[in-house]
C-alpha atoms as a PDB file:
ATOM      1  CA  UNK A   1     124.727  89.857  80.242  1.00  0.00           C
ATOM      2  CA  UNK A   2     122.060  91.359  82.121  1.00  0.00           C
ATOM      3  CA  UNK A   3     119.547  88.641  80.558  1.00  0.00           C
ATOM      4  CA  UNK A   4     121.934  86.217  81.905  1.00  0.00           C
ATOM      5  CA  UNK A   5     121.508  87.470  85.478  1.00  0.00           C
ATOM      6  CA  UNK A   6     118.306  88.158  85.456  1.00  0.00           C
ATOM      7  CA  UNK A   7     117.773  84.457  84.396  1.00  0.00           C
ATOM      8  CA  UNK A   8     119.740  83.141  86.956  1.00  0.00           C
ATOM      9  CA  UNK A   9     118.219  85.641  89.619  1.00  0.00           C
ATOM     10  CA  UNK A  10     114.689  83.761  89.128  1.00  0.00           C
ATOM     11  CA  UNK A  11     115.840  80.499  88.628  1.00  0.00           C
ATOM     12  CA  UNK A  12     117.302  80.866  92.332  1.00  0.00           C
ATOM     13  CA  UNK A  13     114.600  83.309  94.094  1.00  0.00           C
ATOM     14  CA  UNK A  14     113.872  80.376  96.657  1.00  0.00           C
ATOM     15  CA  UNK A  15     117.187  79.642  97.438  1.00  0.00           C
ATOM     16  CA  UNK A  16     118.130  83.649  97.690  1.00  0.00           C
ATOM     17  CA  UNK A  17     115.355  83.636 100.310  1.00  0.00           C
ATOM     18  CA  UNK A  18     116.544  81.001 102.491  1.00  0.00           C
ATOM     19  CA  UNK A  19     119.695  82.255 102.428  1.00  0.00           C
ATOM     20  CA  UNK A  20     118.349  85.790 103.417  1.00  0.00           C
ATOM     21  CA  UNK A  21     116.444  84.625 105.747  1.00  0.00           C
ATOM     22  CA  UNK A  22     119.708  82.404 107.477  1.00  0.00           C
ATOM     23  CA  UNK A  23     121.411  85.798 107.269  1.00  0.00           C
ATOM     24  CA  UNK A  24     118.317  87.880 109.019  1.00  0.00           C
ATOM     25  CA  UNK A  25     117.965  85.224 111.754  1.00  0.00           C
ATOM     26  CA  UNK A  26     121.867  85.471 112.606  1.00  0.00           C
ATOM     27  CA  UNK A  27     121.951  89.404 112.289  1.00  0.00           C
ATOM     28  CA  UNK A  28     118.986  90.799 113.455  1.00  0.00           C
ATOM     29  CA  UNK A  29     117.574  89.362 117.065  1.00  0.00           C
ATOM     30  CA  UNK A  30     114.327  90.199 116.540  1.00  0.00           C
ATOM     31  CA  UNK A  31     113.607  88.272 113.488  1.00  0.00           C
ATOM     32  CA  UNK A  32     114.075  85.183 115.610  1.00  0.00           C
ATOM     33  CA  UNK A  33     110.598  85.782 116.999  1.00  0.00           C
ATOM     34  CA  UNK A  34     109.096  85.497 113.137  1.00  0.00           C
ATOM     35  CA  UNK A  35     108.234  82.586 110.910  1.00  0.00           C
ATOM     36  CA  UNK A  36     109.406  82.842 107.495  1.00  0.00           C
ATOM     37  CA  UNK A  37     106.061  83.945 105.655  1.00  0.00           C
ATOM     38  CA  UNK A  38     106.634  86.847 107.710  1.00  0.00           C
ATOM     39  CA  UNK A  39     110.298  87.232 106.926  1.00  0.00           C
ATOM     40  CA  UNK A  40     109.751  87.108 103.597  1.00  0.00           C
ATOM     41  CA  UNK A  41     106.466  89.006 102.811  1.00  0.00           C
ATOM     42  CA  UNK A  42     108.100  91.249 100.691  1.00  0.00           C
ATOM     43  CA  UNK A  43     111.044  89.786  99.547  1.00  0.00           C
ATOM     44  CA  UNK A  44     109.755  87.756  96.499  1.00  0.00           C
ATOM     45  CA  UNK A  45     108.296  91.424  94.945  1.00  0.00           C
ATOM     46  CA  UNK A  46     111.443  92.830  95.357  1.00  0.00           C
ATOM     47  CA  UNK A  47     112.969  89.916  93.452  1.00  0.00           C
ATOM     48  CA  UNK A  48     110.497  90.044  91.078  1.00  0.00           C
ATOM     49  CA  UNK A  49     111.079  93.576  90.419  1.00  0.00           C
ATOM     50  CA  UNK A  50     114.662  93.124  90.133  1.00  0.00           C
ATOM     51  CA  UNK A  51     114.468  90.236  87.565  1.00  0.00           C
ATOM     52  CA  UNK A  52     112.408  92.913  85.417  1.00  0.00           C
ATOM     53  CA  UNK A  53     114.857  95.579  85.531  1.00  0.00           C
ATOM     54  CA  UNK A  54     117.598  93.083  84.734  1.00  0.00           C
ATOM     55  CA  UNK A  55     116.035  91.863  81.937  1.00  0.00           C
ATOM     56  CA  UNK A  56     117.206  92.889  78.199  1.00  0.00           C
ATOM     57  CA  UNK A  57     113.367  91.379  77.362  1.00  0.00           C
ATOM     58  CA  UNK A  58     111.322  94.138  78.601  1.00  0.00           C
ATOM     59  CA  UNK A  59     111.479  97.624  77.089  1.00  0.00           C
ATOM     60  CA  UNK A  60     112.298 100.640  79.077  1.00  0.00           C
ATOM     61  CA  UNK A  61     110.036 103.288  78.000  1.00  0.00           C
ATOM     62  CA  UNK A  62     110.345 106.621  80.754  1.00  0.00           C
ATOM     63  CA  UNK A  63     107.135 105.417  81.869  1.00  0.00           C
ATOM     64  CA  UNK A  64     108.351 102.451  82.598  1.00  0.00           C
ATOM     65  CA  UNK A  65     110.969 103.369  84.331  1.00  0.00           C
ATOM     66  CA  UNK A  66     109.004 105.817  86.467  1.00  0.00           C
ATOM     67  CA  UNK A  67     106.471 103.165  87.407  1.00  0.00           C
ATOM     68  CA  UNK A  68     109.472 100.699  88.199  1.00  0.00           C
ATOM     69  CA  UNK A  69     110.980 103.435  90.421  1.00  0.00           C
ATOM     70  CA  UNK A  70     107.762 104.538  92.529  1.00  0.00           C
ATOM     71  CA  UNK A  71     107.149 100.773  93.063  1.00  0.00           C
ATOM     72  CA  UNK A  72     110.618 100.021  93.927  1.00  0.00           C
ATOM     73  CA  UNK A  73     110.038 102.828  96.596  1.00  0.00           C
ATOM     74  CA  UNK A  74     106.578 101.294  97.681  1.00  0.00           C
ATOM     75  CA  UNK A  75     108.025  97.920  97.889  1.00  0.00           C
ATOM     76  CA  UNK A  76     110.651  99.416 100.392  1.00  0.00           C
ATOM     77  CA  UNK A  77     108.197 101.549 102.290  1.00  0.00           C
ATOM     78  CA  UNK A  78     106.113  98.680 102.596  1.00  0.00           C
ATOM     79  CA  UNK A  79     108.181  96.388 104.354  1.00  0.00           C
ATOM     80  CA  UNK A  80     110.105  98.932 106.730  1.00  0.00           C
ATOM     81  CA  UNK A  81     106.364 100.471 107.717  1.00  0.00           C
ATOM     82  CA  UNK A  82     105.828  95.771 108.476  1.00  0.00           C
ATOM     83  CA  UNK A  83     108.567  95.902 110.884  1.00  0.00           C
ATOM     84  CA  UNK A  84     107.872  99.146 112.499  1.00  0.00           C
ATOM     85  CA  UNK A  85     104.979  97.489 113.446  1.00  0.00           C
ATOM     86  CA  UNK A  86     106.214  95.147 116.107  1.00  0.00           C
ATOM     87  CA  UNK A  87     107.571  96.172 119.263  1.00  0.00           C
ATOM     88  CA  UNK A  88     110.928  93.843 119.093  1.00  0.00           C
ATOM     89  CA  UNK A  89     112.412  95.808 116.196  1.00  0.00           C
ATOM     90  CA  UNK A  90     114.963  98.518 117.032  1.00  0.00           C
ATOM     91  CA  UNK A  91     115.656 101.588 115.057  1.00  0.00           C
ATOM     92  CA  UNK A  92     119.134 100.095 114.394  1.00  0.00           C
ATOM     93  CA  UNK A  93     117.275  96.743 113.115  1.00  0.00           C
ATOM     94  CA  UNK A  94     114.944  98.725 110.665  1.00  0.00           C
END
């Protein structure tokens, strides 16, 4: 099953992001005063990444996992530390 998903996950990535971007715009004022590169600048990683660990295809050695983990966390880090970055971002927003 989790082939199945992770299938499907990719085969919709650019309609995910459209429709996490719809639900940023209406949630979270500040994203209003972004264009969607900048919306989404991490977004397609993190799908990325989550098509891998859904996938039965690749093999999960514990170094694989580790690596999948501290870039999971880098991913994260990485687009909290982007919005942190402009002024119209609240703490509540990040």
């Amino acid at each position: 099953m989790s082939n199945q998903t992770s299938k499907r996950l990719k085969q919709n990535a650019e309609r995910i992001m459209q429709r996490w971007e719809e639900r940023a715009r209406d949630e979270v004022g500040a994203s209003m005063h972004q264009d969607s590169l900048m919306l989404q600048n991490s977004l397609p990683k993190y799908l990325e990444q989550l098509v891998d660990e859904l996938s039965t295809k690749i093999e999960k050695t514990p170094a694989r996992i580790k690596t999948d983990k501290i870039e999971s966390t880098r991913i994260g880090k990485q687009h909290g530390h982007e919005r942190a970055g402009f002024a119209d971002y609240s703490m509540t927003q990040l």
